[in-house]
C-alpha atoms as a PDB file:
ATOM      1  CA  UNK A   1     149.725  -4.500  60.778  1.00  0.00           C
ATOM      2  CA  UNK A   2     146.170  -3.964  59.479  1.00  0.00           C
ATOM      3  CA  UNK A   3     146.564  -0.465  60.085  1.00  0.00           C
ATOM      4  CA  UNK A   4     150.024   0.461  58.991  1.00  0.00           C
ATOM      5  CA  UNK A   5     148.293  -1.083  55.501  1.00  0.00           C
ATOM      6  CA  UNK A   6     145.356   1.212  55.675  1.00  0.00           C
ATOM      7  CA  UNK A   7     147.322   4.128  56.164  1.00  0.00           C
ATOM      8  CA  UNK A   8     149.746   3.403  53.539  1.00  0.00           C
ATOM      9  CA  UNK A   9     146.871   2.667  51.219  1.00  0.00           C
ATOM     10  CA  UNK A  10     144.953   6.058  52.185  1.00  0.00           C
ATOM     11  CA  UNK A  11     148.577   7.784  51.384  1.00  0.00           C
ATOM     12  CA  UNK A  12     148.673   6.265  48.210  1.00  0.00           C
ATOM     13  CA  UNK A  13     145.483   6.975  47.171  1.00  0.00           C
ATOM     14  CA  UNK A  14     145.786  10.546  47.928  1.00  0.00           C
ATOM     15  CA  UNK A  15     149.127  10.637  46.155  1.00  0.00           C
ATOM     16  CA  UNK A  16     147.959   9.053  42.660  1.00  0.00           C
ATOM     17  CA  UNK A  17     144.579  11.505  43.112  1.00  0.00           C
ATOM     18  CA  UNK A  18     147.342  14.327  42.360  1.00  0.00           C
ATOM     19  CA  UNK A  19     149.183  12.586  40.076  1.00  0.00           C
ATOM     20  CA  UNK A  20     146.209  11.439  37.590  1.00  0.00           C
ATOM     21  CA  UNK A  21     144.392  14.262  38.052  1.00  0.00           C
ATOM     22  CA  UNK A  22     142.043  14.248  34.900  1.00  0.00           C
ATOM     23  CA  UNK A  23     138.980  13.002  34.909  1.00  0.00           C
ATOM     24  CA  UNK A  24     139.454   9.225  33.227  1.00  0.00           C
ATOM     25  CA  UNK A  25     141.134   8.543  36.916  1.00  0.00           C
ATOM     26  CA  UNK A  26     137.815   9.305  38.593  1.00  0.00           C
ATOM     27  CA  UNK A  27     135.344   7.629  36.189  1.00  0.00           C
ATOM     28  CA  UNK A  28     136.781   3.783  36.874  1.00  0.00           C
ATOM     29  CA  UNK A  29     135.836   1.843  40.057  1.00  0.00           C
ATOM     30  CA  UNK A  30     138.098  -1.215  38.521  1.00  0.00           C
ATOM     31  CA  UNK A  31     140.658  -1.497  36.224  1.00  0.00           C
ATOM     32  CA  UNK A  32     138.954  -3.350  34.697  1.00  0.00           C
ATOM     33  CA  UNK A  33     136.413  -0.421  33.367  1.00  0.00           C
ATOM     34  CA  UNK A  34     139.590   1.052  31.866  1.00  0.00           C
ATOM     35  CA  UNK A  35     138.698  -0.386  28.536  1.00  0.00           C
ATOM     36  CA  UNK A  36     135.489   0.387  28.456  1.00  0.00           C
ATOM     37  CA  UNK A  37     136.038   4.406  29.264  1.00  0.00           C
ATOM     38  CA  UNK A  38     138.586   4.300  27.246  1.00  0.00           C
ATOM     39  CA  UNK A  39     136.581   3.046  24.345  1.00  0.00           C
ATOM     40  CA  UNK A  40     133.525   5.225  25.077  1.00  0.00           C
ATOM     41  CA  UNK A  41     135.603   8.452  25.006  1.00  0.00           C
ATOM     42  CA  UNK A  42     137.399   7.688  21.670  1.00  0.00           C
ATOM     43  CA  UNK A  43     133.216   6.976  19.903  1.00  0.00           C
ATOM     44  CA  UNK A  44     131.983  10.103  21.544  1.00  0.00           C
ATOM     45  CA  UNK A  45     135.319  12.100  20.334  1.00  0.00           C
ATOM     46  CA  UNK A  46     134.605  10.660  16.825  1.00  0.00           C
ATOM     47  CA  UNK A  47     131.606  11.988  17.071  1.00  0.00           C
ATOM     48  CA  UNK A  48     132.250  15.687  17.562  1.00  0.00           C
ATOM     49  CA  UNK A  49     134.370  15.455  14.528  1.00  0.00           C
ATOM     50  CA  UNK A  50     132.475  14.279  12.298  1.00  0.00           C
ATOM     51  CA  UNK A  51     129.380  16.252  13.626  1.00  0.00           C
ATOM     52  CA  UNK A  52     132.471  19.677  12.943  1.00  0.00           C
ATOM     53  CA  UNK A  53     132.691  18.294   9.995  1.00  0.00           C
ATOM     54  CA  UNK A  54     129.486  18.059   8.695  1.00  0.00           C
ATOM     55  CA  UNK A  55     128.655  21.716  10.173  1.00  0.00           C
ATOM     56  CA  UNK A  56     131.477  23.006   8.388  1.00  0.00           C
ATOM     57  CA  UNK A  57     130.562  21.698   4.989  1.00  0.00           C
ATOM     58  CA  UNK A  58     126.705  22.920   5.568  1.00  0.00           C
ATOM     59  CA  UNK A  59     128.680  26.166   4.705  1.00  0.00           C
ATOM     60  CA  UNK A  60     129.186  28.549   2.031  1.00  0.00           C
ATOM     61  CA  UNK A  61     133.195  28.158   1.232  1.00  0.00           C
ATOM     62  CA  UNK A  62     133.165  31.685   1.646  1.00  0.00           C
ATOM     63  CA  UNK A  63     131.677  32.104   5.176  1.00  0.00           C
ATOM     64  CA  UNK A  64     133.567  29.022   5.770  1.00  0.00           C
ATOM     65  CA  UNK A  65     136.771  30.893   4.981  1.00  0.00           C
ATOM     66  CA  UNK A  66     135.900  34.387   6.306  1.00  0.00           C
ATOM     67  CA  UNK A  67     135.197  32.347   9.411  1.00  0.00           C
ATOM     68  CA  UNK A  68     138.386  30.408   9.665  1.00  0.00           C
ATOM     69  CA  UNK A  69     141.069  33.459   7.781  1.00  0.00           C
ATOM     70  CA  UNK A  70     142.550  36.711   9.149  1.00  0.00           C
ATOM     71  CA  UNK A  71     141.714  38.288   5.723  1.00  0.00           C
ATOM     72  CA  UNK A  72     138.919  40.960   5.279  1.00  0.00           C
ATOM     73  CA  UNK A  73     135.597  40.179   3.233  1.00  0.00           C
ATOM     74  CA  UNK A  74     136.576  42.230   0.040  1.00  0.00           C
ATOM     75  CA  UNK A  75     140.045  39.897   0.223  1.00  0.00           C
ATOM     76  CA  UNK A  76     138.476  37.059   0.050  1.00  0.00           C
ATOM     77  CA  UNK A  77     135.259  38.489  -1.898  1.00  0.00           C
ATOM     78  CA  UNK A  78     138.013  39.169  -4.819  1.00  0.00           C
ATOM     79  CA  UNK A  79     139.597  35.553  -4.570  1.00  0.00           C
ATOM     80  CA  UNK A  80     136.379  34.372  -5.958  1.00  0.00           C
ATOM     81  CA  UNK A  81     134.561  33.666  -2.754  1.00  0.00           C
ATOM     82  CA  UNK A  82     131.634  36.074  -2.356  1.00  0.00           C
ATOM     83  CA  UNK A  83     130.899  37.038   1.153  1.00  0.00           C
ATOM     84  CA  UNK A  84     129.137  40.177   1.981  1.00  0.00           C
ATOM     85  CA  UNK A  85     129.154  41.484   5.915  1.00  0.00           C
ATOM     86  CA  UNK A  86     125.083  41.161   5.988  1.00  0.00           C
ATOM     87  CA  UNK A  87     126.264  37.189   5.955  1.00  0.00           C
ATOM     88  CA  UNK A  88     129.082  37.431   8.825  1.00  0.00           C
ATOM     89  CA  UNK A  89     126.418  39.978  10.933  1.00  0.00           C
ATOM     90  CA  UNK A  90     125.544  38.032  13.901  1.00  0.00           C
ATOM     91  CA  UNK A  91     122.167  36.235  14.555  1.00  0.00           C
ATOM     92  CA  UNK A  92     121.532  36.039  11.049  1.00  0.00           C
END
């Protein structure tokens, strides 16, 4: 009987490893962590926006749209956003 459980819980285990496949799944060793991971990811995803944020209004609103639009620089130059192409050149 022992065994019939052990293979049953081996089957299941390798069924639910394809059926959660992200990475959540793999982090917990209890359910009981669930909470915790769960709580961690949703700080360190509030994070990152706020850090985008913050990088995205350390820029010129002109970069910032040249960046972000499908427009070219004299477009957006003449919508009263100056932007030159010495500021979009890369590694500046």
């Amino acid at each position: 009987m022992a065994f019939l459980a052990y293979c049953l819980q081996v089957t299941l285990k390798a069924k639910l490893r394809t059926l959660a496949s992200g990475t959540t799944p793999r982090l917990l060793v209890r359910e009981h962590d669930a909470r915790m991971v769960g709580y961690g990811s949703m700080l360190l995803e509030s994070f990152v926006a706020i850090m985008a944020m913050v990088a995205a209004a350390c820029l010129p609103p002109g970069q910032f749209f040249a960046i972000n639009s499908k427009q070219t620089l004299e477009w957006i130059s003449s919508q009263g956003f100056p932007v030159t192409a010495a500021e979009m050149a890369p590694g500046r």
